[in-house]
N, C-alpha and C. Protein backbone atom coordinates (compact mmCIF):
# COMPACT_ATOMS: atom_id res chain seq x y z
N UNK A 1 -7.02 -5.80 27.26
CA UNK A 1 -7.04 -7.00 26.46
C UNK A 1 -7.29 -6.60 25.00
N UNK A 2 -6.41 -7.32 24.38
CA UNK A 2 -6.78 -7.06 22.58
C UNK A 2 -7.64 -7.59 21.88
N UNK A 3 -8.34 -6.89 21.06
CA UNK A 3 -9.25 -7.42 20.16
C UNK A 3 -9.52 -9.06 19.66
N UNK A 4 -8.11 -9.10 19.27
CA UNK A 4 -7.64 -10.55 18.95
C UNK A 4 -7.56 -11.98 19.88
N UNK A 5 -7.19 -10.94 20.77
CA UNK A 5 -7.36 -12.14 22.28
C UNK A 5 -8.96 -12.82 22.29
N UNK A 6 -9.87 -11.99 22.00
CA UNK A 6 -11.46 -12.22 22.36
C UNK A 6 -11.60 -13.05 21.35
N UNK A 7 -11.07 -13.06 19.78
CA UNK A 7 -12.02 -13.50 18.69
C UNK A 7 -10.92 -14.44 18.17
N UNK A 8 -11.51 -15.74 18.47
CA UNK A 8 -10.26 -17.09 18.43
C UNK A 8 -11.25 -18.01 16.61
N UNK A 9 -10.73 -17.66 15.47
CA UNK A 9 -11.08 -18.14 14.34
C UNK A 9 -11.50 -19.39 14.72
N UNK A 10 -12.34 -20.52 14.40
CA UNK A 10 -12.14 -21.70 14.64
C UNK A 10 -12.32 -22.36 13.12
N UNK A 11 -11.51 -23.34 12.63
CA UNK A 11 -11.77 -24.18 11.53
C UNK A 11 -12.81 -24.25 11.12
N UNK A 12 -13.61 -23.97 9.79
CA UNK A 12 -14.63 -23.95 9.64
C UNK A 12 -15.66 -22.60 9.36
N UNK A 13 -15.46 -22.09 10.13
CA UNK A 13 -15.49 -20.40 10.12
C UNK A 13 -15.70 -20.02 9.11
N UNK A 14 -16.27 -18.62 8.82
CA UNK A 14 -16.48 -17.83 7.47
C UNK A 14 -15.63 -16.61 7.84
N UNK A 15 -14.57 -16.30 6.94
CA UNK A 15 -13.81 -14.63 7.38
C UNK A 15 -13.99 -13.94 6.18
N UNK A 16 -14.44 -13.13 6.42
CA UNK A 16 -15.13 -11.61 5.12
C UNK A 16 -14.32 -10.53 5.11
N UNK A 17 -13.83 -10.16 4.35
CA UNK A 17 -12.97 -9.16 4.02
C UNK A 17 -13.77 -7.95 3.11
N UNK A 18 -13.55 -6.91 3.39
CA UNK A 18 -14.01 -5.73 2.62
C UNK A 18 -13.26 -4.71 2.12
N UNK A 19 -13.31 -4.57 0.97
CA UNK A 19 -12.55 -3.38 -0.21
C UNK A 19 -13.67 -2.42 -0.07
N UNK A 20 -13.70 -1.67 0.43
CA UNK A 20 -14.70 -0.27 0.61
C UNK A 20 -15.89 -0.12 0.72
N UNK A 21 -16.70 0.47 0.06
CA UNK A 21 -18.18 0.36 0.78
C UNK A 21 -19.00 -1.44 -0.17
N UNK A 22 -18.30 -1.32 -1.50
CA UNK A 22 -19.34 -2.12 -2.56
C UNK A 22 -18.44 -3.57 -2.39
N UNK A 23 -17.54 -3.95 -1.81
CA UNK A 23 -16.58 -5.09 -2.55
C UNK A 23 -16.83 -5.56 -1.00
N UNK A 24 -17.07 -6.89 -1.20
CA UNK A 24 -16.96 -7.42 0.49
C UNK A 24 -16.83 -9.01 -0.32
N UNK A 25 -15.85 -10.01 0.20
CA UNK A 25 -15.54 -11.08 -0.18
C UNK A 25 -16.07 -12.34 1.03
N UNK A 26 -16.39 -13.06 1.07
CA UNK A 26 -16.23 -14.04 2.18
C UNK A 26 -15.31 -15.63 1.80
N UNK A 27 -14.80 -16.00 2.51
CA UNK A 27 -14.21 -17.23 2.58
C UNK A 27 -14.23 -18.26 3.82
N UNK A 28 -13.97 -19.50 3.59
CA UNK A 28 -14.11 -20.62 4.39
C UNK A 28 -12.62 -20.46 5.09
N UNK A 29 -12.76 -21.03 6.57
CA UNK A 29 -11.11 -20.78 6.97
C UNK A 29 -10.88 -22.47 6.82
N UNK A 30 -9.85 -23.26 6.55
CA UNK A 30 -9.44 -24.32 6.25
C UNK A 30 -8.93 -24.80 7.51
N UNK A 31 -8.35 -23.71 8.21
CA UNK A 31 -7.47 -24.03 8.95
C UNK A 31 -7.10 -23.23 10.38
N UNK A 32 -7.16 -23.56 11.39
CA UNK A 32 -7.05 -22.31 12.23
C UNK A 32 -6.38 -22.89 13.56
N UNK A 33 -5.34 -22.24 13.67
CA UNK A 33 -4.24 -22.75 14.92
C UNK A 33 -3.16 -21.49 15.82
N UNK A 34 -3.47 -21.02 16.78
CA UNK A 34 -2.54 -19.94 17.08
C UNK A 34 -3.19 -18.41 16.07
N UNK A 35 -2.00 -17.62 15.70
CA UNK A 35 -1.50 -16.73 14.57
C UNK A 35 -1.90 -17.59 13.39
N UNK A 36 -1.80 -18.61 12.84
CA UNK A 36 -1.66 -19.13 11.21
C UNK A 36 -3.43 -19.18 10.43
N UNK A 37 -3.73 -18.52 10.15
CA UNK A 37 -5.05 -19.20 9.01
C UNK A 37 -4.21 -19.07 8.02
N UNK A 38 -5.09 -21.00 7.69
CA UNK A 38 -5.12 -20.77 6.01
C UNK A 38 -6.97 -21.06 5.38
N UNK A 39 -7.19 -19.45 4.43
CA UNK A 39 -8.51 -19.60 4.05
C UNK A 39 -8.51 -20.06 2.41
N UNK A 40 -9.39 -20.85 2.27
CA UNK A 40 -9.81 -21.35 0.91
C UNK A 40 -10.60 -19.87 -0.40
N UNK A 41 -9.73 -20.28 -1.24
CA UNK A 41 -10.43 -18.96 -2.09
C UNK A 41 -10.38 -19.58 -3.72
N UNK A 42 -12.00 -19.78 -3.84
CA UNK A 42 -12.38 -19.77 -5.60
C UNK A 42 -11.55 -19.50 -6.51
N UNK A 43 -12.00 -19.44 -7.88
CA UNK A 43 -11.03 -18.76 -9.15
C UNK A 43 -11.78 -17.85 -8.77
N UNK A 44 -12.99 -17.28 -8.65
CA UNK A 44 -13.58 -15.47 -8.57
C UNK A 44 -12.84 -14.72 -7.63
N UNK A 45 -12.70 -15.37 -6.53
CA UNK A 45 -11.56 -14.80 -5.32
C UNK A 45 -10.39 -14.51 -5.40
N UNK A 46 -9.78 -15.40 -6.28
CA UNK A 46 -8.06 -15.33 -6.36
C UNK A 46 -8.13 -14.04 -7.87
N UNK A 47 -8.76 -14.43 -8.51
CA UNK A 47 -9.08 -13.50 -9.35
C UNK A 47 -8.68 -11.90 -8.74
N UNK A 48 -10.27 -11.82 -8.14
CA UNK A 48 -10.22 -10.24 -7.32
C UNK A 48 -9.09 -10.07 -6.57
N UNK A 49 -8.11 -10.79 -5.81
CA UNK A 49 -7.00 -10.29 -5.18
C UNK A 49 -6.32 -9.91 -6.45
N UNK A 50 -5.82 -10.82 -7.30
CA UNK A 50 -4.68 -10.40 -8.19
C UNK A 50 -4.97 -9.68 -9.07
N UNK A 51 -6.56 -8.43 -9.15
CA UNK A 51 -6.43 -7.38 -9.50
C UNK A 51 -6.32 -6.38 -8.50
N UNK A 52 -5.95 -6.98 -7.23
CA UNK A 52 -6.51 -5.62 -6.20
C UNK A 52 -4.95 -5.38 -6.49
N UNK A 53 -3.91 -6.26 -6.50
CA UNK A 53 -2.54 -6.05 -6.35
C UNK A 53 -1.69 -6.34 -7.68
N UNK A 54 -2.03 -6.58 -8.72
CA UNK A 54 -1.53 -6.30 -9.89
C UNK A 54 -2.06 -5.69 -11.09
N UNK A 55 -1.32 -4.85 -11.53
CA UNK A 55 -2.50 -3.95 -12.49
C UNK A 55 -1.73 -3.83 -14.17
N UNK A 56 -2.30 -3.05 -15.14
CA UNK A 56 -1.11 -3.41 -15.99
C UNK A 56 -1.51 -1.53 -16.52
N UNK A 57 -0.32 -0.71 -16.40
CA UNK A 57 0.16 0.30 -16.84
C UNK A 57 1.02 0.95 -17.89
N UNK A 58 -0.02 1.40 -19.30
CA UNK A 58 1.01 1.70 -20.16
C UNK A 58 1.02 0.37 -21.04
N UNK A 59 0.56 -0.46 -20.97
CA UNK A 59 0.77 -2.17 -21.48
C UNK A 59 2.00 -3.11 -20.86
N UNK A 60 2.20 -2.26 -19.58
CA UNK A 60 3.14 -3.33 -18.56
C UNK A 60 2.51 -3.62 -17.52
N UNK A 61 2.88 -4.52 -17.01
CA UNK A 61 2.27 -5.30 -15.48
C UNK A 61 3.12 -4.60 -14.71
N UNK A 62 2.70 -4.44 -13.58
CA UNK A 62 3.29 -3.29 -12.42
C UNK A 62 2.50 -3.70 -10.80
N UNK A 63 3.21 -3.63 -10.07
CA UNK A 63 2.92 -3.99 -8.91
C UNK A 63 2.39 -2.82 -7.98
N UNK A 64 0.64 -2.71 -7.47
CA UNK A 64 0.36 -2.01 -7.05
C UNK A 64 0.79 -1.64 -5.58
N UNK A 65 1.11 -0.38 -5.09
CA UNK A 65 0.86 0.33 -3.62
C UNK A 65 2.71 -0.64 -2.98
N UNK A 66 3.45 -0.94 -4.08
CA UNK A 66 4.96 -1.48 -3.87
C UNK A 66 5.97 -0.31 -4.21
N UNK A 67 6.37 0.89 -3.60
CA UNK A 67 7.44 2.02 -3.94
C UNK A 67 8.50 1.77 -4.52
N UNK A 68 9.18 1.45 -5.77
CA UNK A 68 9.86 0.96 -5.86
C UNK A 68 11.26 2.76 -6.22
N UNK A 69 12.44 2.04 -6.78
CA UNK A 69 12.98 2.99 -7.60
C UNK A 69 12.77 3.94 -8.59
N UNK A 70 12.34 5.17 -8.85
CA UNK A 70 12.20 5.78 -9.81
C UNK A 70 13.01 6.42 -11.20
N UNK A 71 12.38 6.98 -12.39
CA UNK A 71 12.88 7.16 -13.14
C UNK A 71 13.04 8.98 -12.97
N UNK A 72 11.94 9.15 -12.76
CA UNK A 72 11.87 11.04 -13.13
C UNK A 72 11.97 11.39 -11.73
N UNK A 73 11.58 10.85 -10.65
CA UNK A 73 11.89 11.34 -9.36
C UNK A 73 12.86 9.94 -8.84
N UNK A 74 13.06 10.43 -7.28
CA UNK A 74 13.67 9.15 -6.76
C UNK A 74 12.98 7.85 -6.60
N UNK A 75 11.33 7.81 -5.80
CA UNK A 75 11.18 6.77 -6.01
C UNK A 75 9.85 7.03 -6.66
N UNK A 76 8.83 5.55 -7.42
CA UNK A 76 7.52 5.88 -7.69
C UNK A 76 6.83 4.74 -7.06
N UNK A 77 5.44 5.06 -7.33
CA UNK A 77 4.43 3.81 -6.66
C UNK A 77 3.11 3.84 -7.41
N UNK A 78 2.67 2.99 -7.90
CA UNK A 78 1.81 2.72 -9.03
C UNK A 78 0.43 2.10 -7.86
N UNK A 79 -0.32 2.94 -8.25
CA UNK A 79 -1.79 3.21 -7.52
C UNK A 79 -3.04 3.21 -8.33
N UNK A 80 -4.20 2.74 -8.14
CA UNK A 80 -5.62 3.04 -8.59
C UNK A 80 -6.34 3.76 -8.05
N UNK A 81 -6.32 4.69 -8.95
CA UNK A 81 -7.11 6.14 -8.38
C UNK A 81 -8.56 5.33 -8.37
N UNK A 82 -9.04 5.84 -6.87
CA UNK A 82 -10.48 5.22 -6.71
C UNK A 82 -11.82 6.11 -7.37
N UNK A 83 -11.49 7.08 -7.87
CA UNK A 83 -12.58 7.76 -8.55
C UNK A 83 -12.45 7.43 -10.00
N UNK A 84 -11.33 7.12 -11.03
CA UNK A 84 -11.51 6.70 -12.18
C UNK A 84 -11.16 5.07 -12.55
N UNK A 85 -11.01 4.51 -11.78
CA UNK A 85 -10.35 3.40 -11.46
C UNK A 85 -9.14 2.99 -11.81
N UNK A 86 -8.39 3.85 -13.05
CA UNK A 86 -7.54 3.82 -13.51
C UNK A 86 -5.63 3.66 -12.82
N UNK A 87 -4.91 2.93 -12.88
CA UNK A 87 -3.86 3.05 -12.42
C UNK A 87 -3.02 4.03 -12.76
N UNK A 88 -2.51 4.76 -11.57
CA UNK A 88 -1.94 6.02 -11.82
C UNK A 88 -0.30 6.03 -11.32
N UNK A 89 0.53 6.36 -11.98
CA UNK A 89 1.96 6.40 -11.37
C UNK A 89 2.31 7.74 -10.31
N UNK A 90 2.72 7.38 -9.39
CA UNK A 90 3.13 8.60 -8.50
C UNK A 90 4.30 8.75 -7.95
N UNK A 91 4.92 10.00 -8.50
CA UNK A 91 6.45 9.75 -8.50
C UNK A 91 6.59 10.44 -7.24
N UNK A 92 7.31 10.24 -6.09
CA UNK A 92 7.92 11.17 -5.56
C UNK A 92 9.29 10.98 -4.69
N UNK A 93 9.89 12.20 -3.98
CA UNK A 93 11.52 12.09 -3.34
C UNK A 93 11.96 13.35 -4.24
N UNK A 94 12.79 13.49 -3.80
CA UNK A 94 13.90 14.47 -4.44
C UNK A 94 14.26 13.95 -5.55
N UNK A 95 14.25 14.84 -6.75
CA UNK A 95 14.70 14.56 -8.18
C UNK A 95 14.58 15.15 -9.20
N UNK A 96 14.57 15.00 -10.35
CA UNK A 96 14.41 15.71 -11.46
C UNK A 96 15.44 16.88 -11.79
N UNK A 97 15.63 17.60 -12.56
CA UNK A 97 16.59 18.06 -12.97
C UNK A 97 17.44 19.25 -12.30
N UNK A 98 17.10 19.19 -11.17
CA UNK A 98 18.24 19.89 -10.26
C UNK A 98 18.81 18.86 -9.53
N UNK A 99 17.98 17.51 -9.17
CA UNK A 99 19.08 16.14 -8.66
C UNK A 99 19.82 15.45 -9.44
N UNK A 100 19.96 15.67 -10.85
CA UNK A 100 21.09 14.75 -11.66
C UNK A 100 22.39 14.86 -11.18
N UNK A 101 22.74 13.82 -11.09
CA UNK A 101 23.83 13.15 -10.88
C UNK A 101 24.60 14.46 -9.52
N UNK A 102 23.71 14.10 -8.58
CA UNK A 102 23.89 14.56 -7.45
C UNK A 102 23.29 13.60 -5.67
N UNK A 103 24.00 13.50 -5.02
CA UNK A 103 23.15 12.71 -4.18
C UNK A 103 22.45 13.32 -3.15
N UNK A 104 21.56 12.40 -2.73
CA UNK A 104 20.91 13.63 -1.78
C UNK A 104 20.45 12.16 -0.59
N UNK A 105 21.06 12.64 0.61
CA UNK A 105 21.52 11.59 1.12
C UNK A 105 20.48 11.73 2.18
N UNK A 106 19.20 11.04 2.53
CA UNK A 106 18.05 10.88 3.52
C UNK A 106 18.50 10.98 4.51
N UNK A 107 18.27 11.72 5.58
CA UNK A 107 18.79 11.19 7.31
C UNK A 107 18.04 10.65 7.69
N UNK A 108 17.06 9.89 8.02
CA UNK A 108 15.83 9.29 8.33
C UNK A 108 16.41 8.80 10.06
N UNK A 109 17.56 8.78 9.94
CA UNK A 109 17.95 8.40 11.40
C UNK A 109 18.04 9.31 12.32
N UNK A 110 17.82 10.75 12.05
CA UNK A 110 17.81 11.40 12.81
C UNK A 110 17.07 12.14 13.49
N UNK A 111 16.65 12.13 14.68
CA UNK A 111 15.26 12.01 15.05
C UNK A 111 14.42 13.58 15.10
N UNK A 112 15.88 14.52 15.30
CA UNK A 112 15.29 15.90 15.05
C UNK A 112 15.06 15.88 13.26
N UNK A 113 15.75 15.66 12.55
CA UNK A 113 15.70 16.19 10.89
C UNK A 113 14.48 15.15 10.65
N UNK A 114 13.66 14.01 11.38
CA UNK A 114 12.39 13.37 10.91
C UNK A 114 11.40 14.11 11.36
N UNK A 115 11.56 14.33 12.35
CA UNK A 115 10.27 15.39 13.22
C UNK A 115 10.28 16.67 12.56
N UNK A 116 11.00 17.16 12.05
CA UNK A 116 11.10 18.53 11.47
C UNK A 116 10.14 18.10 10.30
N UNK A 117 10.62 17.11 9.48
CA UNK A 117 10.17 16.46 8.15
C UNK A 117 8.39 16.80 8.12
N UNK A 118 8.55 15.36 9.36
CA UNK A 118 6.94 15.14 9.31
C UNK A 118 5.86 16.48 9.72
N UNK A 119 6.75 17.23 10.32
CA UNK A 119 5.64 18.51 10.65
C UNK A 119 5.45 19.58 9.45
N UNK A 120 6.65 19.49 8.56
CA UNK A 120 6.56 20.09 7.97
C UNK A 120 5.68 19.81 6.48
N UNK A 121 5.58 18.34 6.32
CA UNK A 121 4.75 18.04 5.17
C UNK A 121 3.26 17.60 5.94
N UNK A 122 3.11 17.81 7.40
CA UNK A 122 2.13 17.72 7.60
C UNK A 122 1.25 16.01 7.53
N UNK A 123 2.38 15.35 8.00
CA UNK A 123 2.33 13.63 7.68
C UNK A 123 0.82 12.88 8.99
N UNK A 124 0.40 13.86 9.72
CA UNK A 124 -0.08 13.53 10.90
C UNK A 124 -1.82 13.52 9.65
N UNK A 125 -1.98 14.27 8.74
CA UNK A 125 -3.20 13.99 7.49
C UNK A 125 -2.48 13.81 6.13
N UNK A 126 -2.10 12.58 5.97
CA UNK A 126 -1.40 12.65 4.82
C UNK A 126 -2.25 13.03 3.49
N UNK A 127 -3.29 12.56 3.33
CA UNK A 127 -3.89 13.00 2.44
C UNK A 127 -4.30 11.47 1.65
N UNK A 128 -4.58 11.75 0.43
CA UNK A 128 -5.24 9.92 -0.62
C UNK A 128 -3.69 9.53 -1.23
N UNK A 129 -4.25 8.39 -1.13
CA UNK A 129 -2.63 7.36 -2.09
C UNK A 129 -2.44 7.75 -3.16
N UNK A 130 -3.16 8.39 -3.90
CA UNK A 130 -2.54 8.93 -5.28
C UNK A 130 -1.51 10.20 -5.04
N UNK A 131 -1.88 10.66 -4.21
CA UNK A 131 -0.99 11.77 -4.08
C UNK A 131 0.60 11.55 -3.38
N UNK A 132 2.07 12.63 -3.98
CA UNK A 132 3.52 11.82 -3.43
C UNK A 132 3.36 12.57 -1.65
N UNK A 133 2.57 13.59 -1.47
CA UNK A 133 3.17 13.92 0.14
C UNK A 133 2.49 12.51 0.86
N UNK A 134 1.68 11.16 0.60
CA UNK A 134 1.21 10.33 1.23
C UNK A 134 2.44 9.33 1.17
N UNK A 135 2.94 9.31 0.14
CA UNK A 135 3.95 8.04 0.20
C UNK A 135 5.04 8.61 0.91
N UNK A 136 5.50 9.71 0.78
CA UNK A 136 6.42 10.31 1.44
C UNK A 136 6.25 10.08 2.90
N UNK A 137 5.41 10.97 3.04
CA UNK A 137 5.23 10.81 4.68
C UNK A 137 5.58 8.80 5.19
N UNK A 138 4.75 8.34 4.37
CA UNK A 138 4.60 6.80 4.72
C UNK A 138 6.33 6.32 4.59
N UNK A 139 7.15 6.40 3.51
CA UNK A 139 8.39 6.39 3.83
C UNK A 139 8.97 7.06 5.14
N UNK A 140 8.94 8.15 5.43
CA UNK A 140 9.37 8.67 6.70
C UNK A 140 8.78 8.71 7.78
């Protein structure tokens, strides 16, 4: 039996969420039916989410722990390093100046050339989100 099966939210309820050892949030649930909550959250609350997930880099707004397309590698992903708090860009994929204007075509479908992949970057400890062998692995 699953976890979830045992612990049925009921309307009314308090659900607490925690960002690491110091950040712990609580909220009222509004609503509780099946799969669906909807929980009520303050301006201090909505606040703290939309810095946990938007940050501004360089003097641009950038969408945190979202991989998008890259410039200097193939893709990047814009992260907050948890020791300086600072948002950090992390480029990684095949690229840079031996991939110009060359393609380099992923097999991801193939189940020997993924297993080869993942053993070989060692994806089973990827390592912290700032670093590209974590997103990598997490792509593959």
């Amino acid at each position: 039996m699953r976890l979830e099966q045992l612990i049925q939210p009921q309307t009314g309820d308090r659900l607490s969420f925690e960002f690491g050892e110091d950040l712990q949030i609580e909220t009222p649930i509004l609503f509780a039916e099946d799969d669906n909550i909807v929980v009520g959250a303050d301006e201090k609350t909505f606040d703290l989410f939309s810095k946990l997930t938007d940050a501004e880099y360089r003097g641009r707004k950038v969408k945190l722990g979202k991989p998008t397309r890259g410039d200097v590698k193939k893709f990047k992903v814009y992260v907050r390093d948890p020791k300086t708090g600072n948002v950090k860009k992390v480029n990684f994929g095949h690229g840079g100046t031996s991939a110009k204007r060359k393609t380099m075509r992923i097999r991801k479908s193939n189940p020997a050339r993924r297993k080869s992949f993942r053993a070989r970057h060692n994806c089973d400890n990827p390592g912290p989100r700032t670093k590209a062998r974590y997103w990598s692995c997490r792509n593959w």
